[in-house]
N, C-alpha and C. Protein backbone atom coordinates (compact mmCIF):
# COMPACT_ATOMS: atom_id res chain seq x y z
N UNK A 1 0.82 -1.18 0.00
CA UNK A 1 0.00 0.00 0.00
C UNK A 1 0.88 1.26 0.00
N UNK A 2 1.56 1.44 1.11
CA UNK A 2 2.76 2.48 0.96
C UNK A 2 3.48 2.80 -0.30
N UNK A 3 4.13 1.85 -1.34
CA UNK A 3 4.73 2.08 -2.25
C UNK A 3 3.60 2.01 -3.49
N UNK A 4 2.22 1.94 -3.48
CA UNK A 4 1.25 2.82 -4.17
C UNK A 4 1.30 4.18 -4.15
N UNK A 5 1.27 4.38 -2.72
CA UNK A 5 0.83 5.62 -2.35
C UNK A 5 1.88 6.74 -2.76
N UNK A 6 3.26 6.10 -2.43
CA UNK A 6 4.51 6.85 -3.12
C UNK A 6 4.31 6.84 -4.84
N UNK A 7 3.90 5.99 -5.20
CA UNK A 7 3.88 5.90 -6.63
C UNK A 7 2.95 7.37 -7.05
N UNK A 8 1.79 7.24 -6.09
CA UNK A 8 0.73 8.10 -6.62
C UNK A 8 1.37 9.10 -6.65
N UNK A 9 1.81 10.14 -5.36
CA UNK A 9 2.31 10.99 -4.97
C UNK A 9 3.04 11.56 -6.46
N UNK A 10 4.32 10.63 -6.80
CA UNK A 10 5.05 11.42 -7.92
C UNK A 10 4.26 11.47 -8.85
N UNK A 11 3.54 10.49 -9.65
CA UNK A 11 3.04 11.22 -10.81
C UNK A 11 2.08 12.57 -10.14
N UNK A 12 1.34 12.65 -9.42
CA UNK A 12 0.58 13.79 -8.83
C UNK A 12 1.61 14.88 -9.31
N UNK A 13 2.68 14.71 -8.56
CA UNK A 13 4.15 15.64 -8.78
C UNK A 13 3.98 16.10 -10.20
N UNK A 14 4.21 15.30 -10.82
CA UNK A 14 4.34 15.55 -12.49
C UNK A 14 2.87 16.35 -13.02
N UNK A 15 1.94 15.63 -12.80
CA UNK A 15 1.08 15.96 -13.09
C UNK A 15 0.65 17.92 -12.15
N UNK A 16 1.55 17.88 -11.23
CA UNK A 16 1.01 19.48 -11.00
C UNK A 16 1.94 20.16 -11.53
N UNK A 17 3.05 19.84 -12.31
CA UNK A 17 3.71 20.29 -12.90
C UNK A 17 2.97 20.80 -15.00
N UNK A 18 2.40 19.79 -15.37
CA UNK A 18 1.94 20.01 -16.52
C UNK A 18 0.24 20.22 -16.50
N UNK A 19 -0.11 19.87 -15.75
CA UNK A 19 -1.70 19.95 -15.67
C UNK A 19 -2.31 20.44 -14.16
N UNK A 20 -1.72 21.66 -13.65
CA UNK A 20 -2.04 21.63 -12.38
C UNK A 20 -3.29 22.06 -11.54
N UNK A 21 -4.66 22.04 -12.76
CA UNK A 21 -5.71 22.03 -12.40
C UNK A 21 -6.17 20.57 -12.06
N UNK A 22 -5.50 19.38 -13.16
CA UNK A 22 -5.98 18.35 -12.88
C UNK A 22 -5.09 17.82 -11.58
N UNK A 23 -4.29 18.04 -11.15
CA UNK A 23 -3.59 17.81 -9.84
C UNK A 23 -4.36 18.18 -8.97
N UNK A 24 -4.79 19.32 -9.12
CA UNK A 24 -5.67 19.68 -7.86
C UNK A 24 -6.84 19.05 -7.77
N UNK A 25 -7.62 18.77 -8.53
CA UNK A 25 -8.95 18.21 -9.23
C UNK A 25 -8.63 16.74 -8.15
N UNK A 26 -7.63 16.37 -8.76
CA UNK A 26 -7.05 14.70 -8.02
C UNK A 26 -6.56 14.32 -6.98
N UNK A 27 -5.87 15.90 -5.97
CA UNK A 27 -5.90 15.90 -4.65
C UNK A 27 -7.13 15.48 -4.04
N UNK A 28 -8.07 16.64 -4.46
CA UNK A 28 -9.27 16.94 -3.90
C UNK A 28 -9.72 15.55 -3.20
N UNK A 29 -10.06 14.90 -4.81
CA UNK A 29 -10.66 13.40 -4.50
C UNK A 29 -9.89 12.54 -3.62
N UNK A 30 -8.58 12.66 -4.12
CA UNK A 30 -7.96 11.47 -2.54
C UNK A 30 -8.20 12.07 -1.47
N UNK A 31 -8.39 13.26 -0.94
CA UNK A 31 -8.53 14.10 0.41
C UNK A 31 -9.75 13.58 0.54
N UNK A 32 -10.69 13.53 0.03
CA UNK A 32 -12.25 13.27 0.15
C UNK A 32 -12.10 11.60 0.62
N UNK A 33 -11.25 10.97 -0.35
CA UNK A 33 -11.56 9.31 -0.54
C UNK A 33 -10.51 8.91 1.48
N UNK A 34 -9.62 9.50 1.58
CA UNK A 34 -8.88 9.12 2.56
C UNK A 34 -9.75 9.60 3.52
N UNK A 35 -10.27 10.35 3.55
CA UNK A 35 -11.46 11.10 5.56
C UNK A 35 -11.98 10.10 5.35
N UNK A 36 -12.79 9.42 4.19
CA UNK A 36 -13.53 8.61 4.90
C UNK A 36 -13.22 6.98 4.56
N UNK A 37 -12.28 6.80 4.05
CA UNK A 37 -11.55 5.77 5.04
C UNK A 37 -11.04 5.37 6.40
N UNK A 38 -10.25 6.85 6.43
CA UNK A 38 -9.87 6.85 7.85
C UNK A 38 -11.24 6.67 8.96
N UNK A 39 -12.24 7.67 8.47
CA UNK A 39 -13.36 7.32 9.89
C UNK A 39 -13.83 6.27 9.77
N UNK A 40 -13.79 5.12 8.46
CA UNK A 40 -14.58 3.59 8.14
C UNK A 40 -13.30 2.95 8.77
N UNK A 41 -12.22 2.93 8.75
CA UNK A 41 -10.84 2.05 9.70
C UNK A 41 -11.10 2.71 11.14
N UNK A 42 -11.11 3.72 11.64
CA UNK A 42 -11.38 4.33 12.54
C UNK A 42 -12.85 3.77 13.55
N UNK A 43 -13.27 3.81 13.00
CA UNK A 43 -15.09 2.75 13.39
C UNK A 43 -15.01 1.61 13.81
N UNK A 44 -14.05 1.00 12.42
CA UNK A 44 -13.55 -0.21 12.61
C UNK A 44 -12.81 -1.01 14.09
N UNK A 45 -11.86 0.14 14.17
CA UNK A 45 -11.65 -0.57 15.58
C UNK A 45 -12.47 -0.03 16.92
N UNK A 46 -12.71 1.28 16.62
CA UNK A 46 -13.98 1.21 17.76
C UNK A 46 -15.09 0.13 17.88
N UNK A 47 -15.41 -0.21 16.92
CA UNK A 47 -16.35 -1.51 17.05
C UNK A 47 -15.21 -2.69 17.64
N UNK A 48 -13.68 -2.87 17.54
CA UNK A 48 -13.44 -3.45 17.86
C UNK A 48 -13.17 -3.37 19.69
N UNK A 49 -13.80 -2.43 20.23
CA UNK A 49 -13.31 -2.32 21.39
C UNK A 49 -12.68 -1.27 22.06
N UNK A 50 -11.72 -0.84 20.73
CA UNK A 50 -10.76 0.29 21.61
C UNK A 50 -11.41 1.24 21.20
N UNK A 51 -10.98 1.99 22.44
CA UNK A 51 -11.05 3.23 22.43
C UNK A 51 -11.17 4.54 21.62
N UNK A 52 -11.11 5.35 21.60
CA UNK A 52 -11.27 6.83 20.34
C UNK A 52 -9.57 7.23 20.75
N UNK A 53 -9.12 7.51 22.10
CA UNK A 53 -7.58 7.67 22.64
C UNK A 53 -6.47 6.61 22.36
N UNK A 54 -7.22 5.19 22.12
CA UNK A 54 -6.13 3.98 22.00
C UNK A 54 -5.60 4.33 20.42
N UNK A 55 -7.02 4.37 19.35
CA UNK A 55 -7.24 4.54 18.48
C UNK A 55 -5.97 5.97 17.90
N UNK A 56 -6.30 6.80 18.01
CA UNK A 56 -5.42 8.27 17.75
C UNK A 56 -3.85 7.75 18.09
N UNK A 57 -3.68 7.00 19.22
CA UNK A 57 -2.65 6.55 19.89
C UNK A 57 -1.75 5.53 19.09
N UNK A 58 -2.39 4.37 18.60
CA UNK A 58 -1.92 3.73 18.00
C UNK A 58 -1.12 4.46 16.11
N UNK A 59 -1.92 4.97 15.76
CA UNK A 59 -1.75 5.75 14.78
C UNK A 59 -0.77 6.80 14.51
N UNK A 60 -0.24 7.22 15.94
CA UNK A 60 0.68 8.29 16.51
C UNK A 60 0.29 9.55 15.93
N UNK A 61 -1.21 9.66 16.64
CA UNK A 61 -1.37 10.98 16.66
C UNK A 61 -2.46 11.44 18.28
N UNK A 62 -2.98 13.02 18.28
CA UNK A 62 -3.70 12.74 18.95
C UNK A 62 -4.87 12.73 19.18
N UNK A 63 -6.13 12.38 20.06
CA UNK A 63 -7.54 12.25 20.15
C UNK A 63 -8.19 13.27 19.84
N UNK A 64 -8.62 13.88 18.38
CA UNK A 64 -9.38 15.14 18.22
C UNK A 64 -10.54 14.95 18.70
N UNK A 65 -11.02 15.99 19.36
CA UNK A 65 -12.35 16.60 20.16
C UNK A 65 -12.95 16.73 19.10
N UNK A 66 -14.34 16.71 19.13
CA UNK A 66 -15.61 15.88 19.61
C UNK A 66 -15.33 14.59 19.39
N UNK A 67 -14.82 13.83 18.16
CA UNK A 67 -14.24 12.77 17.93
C UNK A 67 -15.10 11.84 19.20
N UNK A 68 -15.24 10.48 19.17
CA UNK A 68 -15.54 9.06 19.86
C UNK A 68 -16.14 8.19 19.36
N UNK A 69 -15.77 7.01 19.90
CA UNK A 69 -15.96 5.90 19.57
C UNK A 69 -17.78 5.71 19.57
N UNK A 70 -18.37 5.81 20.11
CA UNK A 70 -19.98 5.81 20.19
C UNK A 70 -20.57 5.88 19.15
């Protein structure tokens, strides 16, 4: 997954270099497509139990407010 994600990244690179409306156009959508992954993985382990703090924690970041598991 990581060395997708690097893959994506450079052509993005290139691509805001020659087309940098469509770069932006194609940020947009991964910014859109990744929030809500993250809150569907994010759910995910709240349904598994942990916490909204274990959760942020594990991830190495920290527990944004209002944010919870509920």
């Amino acid at each position: 997954m990581a060395a997708l994600l690097v893959e994506m990244a450079a052509r993005l690179n290139v691509t805001a270099e020659d087309a940098p409306l469509a770069a932006l156009r194609a940020a947009g959508v991964l910014e859109r497509m990744a929030a809500r992954v993250g809150r569907e993985a994010a759910g995910a382990l709240c349904d598994d139990g942990l916490s909204a703090e274990a959760v942020a924690s594990r991830v190495g970041t920290t527990f944004p407010r209002p944010w919870s598991c509920s």
